[in-house]
PDB file of N, CA and C in Angstrom:
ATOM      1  N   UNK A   1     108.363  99.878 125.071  1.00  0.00           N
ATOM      2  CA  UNK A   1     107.050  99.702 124.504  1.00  0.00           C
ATOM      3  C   UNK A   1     106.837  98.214 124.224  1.00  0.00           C
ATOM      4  N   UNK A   2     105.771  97.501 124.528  1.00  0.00           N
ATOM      5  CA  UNK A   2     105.541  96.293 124.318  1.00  0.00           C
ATOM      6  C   UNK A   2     104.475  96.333 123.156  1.00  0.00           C
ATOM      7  N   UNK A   3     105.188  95.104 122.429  1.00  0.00           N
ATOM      8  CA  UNK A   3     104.077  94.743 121.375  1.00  0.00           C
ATOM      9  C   UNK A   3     102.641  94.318 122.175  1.00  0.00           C
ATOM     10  N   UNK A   4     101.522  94.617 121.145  1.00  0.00           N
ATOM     11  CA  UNK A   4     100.625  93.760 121.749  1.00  0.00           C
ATOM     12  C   UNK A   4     100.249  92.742 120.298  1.00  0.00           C
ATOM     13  N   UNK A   5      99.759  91.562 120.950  1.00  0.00           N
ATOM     14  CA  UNK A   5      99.327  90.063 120.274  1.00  0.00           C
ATOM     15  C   UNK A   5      98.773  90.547 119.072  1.00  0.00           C
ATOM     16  N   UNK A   6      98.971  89.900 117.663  1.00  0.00           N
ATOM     17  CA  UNK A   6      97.695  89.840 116.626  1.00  0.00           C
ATOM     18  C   UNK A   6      96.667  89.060 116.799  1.00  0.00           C
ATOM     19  N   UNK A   7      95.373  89.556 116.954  1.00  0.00           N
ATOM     20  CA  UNK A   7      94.352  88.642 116.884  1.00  0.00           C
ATOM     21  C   UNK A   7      94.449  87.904 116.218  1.00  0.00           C
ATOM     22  N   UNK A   8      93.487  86.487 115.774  1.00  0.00           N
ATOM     23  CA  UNK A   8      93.517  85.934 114.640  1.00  0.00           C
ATOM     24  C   UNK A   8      92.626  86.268 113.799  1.00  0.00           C
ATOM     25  N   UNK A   9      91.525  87.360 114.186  1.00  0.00           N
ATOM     26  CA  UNK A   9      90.741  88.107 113.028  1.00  0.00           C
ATOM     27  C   UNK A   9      91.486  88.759 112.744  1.00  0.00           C
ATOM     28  N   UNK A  10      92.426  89.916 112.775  1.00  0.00           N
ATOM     29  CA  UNK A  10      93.612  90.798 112.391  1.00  0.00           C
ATOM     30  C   UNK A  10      94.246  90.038 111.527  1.00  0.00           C
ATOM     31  N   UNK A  11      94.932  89.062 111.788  1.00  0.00           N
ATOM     32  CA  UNK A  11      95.346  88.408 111.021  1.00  0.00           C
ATOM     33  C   UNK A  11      94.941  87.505 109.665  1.00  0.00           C
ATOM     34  N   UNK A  12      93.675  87.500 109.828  1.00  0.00           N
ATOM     35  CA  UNK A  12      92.699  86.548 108.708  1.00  0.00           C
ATOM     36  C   UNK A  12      92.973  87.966 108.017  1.00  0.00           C
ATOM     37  N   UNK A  13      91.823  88.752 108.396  1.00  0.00           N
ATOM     38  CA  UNK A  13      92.047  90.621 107.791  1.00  0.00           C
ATOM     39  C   UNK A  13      93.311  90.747 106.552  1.00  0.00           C
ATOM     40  N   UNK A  14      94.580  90.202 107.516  1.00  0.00           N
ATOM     41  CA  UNK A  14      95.609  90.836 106.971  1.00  0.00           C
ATOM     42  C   UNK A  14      95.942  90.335 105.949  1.00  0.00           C
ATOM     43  N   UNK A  15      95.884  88.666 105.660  1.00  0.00           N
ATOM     44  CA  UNK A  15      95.880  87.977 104.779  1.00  0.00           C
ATOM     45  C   UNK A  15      94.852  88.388 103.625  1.00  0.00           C
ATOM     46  N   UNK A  16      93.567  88.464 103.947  1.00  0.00           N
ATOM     47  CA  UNK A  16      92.680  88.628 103.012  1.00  0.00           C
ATOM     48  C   UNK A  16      93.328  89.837 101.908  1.00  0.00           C
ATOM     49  N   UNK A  17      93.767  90.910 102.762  1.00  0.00           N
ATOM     50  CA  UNK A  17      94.108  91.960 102.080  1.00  0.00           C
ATOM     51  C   UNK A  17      95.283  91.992 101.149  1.00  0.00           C
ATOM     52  N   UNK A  18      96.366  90.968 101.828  1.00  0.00           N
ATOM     53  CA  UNK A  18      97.319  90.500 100.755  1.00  0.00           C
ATOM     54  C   UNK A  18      96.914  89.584  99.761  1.00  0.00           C
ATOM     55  N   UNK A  19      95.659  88.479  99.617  1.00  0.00           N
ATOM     56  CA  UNK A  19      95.468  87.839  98.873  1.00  0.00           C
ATOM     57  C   UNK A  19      94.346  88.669  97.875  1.00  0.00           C
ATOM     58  N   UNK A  20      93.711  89.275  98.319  1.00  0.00           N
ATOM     59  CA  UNK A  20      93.456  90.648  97.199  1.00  0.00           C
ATOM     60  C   UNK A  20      94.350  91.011  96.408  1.00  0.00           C
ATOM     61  N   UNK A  21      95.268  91.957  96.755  1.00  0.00           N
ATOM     62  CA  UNK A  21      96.171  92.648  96.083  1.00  0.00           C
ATOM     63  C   UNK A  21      97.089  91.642  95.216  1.00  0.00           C
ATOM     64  N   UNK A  22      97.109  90.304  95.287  1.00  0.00           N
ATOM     65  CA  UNK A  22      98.050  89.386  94.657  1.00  0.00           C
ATOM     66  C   UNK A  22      96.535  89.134  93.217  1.00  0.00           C
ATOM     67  N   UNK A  23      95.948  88.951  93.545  1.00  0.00           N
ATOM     68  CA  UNK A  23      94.616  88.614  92.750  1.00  0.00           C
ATOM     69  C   UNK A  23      94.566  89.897  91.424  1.00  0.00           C
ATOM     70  N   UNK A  24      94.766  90.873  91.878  1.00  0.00           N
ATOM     71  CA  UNK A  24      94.439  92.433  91.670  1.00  0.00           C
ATOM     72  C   UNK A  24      95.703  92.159  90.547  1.00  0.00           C
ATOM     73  N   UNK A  25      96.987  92.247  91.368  1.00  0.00           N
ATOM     74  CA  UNK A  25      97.739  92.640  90.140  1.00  0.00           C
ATOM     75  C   UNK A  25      98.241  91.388  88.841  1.00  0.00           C
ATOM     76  N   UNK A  26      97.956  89.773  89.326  1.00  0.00           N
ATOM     77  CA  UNK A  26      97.516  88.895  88.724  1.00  0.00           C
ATOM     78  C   UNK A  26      97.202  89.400  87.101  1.00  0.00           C
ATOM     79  N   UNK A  27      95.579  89.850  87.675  1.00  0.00           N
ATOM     80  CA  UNK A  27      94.817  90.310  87.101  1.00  0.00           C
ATOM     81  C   UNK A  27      95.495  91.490  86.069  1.00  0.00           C
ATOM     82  N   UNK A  28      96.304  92.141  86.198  1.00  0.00           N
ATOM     83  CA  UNK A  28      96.746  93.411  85.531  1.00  0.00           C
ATOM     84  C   UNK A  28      97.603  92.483  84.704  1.00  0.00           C
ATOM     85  N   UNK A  29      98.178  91.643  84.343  1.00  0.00           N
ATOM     86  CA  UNK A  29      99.280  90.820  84.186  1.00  0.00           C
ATOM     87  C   UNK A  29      99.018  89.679  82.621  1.00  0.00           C
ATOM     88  N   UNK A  30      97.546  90.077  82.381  1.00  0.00           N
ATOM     89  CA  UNK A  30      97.205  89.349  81.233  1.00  0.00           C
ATOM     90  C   UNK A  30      97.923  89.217  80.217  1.00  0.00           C
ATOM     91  N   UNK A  31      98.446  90.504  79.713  1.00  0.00           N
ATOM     92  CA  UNK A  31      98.580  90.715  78.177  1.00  0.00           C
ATOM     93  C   UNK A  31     100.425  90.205  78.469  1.00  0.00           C
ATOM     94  N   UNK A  32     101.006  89.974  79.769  1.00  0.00           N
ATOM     95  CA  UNK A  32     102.302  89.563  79.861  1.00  0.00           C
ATOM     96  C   UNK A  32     103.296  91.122  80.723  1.00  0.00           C
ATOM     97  N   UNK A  33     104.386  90.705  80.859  1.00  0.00           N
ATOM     98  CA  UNK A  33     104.988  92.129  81.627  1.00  0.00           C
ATOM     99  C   UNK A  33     104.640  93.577  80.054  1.00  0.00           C
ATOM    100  N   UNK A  34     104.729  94.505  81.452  1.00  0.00           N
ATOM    101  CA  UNK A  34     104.465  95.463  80.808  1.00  0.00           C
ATOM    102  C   UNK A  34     105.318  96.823  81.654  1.00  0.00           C
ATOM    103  N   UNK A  35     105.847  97.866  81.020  1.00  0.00           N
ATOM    104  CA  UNK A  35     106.446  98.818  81.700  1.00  0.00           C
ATOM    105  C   UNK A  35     104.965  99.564  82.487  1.00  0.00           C
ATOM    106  N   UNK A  36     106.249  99.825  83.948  1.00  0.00           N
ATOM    107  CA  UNK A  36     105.441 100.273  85.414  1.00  0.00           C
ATOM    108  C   UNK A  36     105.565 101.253  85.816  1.00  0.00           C
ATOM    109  N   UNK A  37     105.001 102.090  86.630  1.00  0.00           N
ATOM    110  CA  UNK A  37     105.560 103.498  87.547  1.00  0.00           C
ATOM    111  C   UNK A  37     104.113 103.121  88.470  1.00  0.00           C
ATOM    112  N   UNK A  38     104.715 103.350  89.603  1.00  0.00           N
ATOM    113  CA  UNK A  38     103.684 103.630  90.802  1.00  0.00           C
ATOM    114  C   UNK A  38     102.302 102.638  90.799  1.00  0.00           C
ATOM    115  N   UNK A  39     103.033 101.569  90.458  1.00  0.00           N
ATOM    116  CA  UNK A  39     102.252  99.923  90.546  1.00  0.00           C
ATOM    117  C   UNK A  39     101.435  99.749  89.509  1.00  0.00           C
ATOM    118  N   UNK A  40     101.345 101.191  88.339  1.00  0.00           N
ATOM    119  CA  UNK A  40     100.131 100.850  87.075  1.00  0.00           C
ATOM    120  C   UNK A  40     101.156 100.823  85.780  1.00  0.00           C
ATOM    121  N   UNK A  41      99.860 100.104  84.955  1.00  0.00           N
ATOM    122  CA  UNK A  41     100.929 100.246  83.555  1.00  0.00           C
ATOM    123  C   UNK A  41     101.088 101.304  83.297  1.00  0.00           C
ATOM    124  N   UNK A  42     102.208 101.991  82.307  1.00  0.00           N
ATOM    125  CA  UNK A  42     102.612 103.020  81.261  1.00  0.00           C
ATOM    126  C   UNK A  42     101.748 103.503  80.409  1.00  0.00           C
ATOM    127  N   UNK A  43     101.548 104.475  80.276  1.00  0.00           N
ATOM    128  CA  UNK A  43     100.807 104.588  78.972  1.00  0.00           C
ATOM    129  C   UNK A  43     101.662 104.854  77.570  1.00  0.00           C
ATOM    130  N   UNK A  44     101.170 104.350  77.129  1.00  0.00           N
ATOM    131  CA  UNK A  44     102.260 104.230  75.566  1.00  0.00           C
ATOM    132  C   UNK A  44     102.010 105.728  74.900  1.00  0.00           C
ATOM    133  N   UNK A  45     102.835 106.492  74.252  1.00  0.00           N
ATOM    134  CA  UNK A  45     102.543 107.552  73.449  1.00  0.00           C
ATOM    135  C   UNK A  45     103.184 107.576  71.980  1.00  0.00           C
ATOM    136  N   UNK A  46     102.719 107.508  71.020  1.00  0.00           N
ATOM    137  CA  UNK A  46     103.448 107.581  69.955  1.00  0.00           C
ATOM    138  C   UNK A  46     103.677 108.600  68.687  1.00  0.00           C
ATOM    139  N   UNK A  47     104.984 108.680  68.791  1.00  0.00           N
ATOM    140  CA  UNK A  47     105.735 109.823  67.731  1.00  0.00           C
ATOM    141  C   UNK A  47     105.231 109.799  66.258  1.00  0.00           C
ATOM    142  N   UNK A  48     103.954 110.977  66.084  1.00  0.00           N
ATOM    143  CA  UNK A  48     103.400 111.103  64.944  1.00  0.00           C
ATOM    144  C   UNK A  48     104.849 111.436  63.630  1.00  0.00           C
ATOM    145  N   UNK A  49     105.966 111.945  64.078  1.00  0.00           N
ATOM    146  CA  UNK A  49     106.632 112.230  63.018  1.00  0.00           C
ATOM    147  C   UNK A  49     107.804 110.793  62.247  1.00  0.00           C
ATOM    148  N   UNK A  50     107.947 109.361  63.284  1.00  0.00           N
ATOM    149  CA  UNK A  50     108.173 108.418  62.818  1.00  0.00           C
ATOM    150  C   UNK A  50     110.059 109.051  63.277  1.00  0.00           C
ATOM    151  N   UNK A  51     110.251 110.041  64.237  1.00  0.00           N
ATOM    152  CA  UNK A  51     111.561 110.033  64.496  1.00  0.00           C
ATOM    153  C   UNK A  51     112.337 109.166  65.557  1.00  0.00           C
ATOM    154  N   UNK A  52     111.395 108.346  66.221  1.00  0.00           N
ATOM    155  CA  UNK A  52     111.713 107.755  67.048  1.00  0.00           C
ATOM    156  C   UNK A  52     111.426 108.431  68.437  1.00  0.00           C
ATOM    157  N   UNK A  53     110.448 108.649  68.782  1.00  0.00           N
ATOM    158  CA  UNK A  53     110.286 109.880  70.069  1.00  0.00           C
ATOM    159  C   UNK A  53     108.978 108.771  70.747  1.00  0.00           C
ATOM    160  N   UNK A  54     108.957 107.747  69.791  1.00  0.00           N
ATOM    161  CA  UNK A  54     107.912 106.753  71.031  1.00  0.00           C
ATOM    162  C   UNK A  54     108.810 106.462  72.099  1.00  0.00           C
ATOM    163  N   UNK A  55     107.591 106.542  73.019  1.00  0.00           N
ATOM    164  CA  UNK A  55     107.655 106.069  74.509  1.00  0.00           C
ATOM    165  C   UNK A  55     106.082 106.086  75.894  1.00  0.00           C
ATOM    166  N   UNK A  56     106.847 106.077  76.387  1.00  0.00           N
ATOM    167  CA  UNK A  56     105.653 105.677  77.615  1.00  0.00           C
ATOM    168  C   UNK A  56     105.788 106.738  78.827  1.00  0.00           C
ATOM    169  N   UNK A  57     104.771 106.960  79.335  1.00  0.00           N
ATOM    170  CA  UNK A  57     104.509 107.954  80.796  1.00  0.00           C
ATOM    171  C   UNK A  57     103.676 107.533  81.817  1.00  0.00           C
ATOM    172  N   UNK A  58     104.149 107.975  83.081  1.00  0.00           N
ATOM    173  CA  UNK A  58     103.137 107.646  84.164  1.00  0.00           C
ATOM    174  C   UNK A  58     102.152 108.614  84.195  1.00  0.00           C
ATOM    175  N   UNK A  59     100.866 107.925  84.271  1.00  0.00           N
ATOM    176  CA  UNK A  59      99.653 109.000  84.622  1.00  0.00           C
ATOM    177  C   UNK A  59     100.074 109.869  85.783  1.00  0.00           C
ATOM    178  N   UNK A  60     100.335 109.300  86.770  1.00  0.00           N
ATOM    179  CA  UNK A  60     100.393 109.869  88.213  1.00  0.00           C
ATOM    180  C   UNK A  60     101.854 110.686  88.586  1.00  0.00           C
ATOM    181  N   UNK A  61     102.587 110.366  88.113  1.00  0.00           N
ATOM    182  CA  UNK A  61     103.641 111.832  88.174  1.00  0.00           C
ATOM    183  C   UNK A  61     104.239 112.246  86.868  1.00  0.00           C
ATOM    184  N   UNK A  62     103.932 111.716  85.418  1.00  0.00           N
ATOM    185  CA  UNK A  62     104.187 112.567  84.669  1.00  0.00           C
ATOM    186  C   UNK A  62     106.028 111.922  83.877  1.00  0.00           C
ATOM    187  N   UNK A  63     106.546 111.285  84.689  1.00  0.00           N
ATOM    188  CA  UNK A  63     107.937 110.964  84.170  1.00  0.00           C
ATOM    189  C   UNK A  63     107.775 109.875  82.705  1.00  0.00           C
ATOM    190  N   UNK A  64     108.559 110.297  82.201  1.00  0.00           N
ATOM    191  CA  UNK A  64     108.725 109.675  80.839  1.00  0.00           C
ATOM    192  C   UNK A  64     109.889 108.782  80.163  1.00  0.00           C
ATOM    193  N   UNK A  65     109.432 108.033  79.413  1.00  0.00           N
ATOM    194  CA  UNK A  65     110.668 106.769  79.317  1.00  0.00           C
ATOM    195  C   UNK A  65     110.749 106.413  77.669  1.00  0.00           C
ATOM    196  N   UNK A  66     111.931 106.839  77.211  1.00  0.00           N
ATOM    197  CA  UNK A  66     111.570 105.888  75.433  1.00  0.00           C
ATOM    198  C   UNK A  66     111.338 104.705  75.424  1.00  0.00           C
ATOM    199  N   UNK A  67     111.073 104.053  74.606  1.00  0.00           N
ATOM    200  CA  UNK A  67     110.669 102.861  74.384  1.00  0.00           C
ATOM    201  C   UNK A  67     111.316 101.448  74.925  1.00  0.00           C
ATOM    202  N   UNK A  68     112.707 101.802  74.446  1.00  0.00           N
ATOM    203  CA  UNK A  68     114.054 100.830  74.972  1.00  0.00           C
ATOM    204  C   UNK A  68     114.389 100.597  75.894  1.00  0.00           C
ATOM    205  N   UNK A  69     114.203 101.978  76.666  1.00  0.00           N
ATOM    206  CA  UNK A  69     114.909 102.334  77.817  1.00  0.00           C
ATOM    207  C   UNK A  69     113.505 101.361  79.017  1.00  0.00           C
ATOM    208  N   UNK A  70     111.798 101.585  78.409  1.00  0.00           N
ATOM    209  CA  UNK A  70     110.973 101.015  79.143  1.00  0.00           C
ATOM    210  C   UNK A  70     110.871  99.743  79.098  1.00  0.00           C
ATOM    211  N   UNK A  71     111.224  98.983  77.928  1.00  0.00           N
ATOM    212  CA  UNK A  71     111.512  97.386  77.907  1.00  0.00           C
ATOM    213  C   UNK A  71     112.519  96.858  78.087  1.00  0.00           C
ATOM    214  N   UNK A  72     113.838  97.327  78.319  1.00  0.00           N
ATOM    215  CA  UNK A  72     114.699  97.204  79.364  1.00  0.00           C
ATOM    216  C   UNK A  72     114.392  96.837  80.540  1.00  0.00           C
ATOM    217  N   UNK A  73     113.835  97.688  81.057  1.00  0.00           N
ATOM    218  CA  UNK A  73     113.540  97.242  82.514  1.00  0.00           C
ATOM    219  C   UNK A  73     112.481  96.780  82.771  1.00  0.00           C
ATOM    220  N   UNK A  74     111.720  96.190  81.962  1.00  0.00           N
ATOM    221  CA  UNK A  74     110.557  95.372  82.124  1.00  0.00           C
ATOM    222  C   UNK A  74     111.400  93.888  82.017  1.00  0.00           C
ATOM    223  N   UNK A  75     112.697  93.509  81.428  1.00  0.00           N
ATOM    224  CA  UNK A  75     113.202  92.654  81.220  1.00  0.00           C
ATOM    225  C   UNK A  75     113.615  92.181  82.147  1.00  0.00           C
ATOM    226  N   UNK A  76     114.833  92.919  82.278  1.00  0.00           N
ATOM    227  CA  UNK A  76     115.162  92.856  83.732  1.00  0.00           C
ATOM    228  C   UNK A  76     114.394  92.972  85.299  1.00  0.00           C
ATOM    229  N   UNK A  77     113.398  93.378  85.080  1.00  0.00           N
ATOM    230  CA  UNK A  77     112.209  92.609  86.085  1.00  0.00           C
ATOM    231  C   UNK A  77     111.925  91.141  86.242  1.00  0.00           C
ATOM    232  N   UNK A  78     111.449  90.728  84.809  1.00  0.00           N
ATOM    233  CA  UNK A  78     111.377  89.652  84.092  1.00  0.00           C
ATOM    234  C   UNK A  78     112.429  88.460  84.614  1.00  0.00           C
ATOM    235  N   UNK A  79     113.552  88.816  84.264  1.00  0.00           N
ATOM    236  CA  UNK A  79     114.343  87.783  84.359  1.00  0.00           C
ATOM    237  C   UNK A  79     114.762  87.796  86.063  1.00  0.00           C
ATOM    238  N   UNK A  80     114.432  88.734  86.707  1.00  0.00           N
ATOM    239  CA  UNK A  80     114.454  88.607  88.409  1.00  0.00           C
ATOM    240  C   UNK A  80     113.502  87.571  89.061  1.00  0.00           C
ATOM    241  N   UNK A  81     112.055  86.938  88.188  1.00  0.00           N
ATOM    242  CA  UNK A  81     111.618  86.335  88.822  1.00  0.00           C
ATOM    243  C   UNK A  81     112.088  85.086  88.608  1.00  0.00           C
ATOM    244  N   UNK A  82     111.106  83.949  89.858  1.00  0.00           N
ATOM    245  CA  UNK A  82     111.449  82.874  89.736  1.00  0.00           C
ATOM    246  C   UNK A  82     111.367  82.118  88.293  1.00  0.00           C
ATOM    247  N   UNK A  83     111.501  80.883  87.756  1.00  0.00           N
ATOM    248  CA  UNK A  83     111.520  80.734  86.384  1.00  0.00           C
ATOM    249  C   UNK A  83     109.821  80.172  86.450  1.00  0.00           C
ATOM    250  N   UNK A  84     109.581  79.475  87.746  1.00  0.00           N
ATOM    251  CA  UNK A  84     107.939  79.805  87.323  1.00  0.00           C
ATOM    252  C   UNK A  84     107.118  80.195  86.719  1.00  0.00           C
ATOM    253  N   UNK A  85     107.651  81.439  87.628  1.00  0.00           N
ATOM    254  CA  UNK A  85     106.815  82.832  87.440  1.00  0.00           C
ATOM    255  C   UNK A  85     106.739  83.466  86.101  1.00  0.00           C
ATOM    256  N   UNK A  86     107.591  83.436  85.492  1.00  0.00           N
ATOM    257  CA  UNK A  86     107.912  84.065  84.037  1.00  0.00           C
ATOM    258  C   UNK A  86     107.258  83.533  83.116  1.00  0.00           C
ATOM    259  N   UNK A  87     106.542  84.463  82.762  1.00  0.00           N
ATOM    260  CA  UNK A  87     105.361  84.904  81.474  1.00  0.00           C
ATOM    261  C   UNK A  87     105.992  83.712  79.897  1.00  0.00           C
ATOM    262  N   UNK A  88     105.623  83.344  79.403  1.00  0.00           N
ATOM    263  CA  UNK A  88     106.581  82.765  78.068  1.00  0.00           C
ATOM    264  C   UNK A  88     105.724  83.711  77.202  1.00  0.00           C
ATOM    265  N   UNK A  89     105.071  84.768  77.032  1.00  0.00           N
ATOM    266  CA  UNK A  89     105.218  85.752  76.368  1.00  0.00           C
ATOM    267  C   UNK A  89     106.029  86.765  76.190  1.00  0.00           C
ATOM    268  N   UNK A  90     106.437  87.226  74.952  1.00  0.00           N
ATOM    269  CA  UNK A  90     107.165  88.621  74.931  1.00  0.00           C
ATOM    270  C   UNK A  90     105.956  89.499  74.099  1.00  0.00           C
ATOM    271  N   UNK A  91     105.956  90.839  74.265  1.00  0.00           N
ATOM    272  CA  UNK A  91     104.815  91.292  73.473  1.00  0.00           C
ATOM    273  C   UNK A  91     105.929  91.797  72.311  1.00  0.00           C
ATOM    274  N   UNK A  92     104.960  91.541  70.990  1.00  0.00           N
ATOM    275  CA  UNK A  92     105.771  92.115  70.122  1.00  0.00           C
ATOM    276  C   UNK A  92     106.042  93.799  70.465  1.00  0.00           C
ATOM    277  N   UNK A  93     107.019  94.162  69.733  1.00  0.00           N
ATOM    278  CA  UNK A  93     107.551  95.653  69.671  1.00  0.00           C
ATOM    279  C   UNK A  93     108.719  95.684  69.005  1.00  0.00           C
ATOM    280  N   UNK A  94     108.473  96.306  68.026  1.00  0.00           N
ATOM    281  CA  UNK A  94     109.648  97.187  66.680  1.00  0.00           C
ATOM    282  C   UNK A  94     109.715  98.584  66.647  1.00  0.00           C
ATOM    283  N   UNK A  95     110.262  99.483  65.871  1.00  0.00           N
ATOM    284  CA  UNK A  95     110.153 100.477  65.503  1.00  0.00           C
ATOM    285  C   UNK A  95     109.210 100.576  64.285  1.00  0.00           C
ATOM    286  N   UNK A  96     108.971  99.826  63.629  1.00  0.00           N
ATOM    287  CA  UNK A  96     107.878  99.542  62.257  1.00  0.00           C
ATOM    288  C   UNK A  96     107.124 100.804  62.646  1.00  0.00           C
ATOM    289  N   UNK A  97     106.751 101.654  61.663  1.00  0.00           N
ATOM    290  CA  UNK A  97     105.784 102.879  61.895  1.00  0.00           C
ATOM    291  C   UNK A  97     104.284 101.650  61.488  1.00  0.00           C
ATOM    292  N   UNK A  98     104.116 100.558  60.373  1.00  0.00           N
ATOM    293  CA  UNK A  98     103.043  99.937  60.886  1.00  0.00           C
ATOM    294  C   UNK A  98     103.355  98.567  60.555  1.00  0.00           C
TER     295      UNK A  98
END
């Protein structure tokens, strides 16, 4: 099977569409890293009884993460990028009920 050539409209195309999506999640990126599933933020849920049962879920399949366990690996995301790249925000987060 032979490739065939990229145009250079295909290619403008293709770019455009990656420089979207860099723009896009930019854009998601305001408030500093944030725990992820399936390229969106977490939604935070919090333990009315103060036992420690906060945590976060994906809208889109439902899996669930405590709190620690979700800023963990927002960290370690974190510290994977270049030093550029890295936010000099941390968002606050305690256990403090307020």
């Amino acid at each position: 099977m032979t490739e065939q050539p990229i145009t250079f409209e295909d290619e403008a195309r293709y770019f455009k569409v990656l420089a979207d999506y860099n723009d896009l999640m930019r854009s998601l990126d305001v408030g500093g890293p944030v725990p992820m599933c399936h390229f969106t933020a977490m939604t935070f849920h919090s333990d009315d009884s103060y036992s420690g049962g906060d945590g976060y879920s994906c809208e889109h399949c439902g899996h669930s993460e405590d709190s620690d366990t979700a800023w963990a690996k927002v960290r370690a995301r974190k510290a994977k990028l270049p030093a550029a790249a890295r936010p000099n925000t941390e968002p606050a987060h305690d256990k403090a009920p307020f």
